[in-house]
Protein backbone atom coordinates (compact mmCIF):
# COMPACT_ATOMS: atom_id res chain seq x y z
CA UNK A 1 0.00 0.00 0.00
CA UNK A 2 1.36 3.82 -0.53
CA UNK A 3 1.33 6.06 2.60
CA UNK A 4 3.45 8.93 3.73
CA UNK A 5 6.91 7.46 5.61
CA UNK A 6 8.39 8.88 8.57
CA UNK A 7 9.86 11.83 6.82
CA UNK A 8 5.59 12.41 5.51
CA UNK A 9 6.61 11.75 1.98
CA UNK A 10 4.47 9.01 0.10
CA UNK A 11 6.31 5.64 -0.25
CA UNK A 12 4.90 2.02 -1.19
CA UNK A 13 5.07 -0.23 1.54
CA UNK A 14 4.26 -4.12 1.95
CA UNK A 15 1.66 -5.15 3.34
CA UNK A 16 3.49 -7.18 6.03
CA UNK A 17 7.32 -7.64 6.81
CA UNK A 18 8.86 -8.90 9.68
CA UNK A 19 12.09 -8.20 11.38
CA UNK A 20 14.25 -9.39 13.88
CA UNK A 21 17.53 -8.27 15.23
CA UNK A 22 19.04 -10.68 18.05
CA UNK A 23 21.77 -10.64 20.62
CA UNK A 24 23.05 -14.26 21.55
CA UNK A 25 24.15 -12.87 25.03
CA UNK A 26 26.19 -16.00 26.16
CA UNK A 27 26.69 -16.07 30.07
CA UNK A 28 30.46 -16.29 29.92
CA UNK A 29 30.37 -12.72 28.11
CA UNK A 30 27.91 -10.92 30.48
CA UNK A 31 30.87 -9.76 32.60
CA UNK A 32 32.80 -8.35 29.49
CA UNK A 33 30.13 -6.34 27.70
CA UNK A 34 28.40 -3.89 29.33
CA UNK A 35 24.95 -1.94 28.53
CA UNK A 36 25.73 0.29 25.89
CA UNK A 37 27.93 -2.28 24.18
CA UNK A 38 24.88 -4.51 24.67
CA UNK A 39 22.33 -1.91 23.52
CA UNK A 40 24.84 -1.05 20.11
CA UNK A 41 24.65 -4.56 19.64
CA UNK A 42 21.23 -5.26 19.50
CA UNK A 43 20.91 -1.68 17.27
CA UNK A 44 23.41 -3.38 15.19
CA UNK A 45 21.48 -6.50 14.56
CA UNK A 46 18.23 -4.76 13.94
CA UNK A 47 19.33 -2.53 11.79
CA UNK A 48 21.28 -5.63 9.83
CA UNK A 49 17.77 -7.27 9.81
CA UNK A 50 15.44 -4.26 8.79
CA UNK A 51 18.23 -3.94 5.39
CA UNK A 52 16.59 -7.19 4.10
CA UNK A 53 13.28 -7.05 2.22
CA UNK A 54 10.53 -9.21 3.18
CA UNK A 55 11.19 -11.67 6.56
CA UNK A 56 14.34 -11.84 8.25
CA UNK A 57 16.24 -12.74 11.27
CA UNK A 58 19.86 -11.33 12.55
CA UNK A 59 21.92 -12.96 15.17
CA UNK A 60 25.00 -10.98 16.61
CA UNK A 61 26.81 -13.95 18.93
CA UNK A 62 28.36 -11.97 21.82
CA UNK A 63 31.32 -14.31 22.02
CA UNK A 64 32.50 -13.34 18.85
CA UNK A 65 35.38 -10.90 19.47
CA UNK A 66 34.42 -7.52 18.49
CA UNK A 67 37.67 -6.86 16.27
CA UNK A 68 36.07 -9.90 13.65
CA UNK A 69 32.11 -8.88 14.53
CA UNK A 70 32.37 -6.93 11.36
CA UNK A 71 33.38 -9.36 8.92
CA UNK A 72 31.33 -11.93 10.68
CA UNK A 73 27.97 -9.68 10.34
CA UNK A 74 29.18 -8.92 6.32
CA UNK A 75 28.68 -12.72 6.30
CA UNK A 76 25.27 -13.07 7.52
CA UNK A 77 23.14 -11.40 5.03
């Protein structure tokens, strides 16, 4: 359907899309990442999920060490 976006200028839209952007919060990490890493994360993963059309799912691992996170999100697409 076409209605105005966020910015009120008109856009099509679908009629239903889902997306979710997760943080695998392992309980070993919890005392190496705290809430704003933890909040970037899951900002990180939504946005990831919200760049794919349709249905789609992102999972950021938190054990992953955040020097390869970005290669390792590049791969999950």
């Amino acid at each position: 359907f076409i209605a105005p976006n966020r910015q009120g200028v008109r856009q099509e839209f679908p009629l239903l899309s889902l997306s979710i952007g997760v943080v695998h919060l392992h309980p070993e990490a919890c005392g190496e990442i705290d809430a704003s890493q933890l909040a970037e994360m899951a900002s990180q993963a939504k946005h990831h999920a919200k760049n794919v059309p349709g249905y789609s799912v992102h999972v950021i691992d938190s054990l992953i060490a955040p020097e390869r996170e970005e290669t390792w999100l590049a791969g999950q697409r």
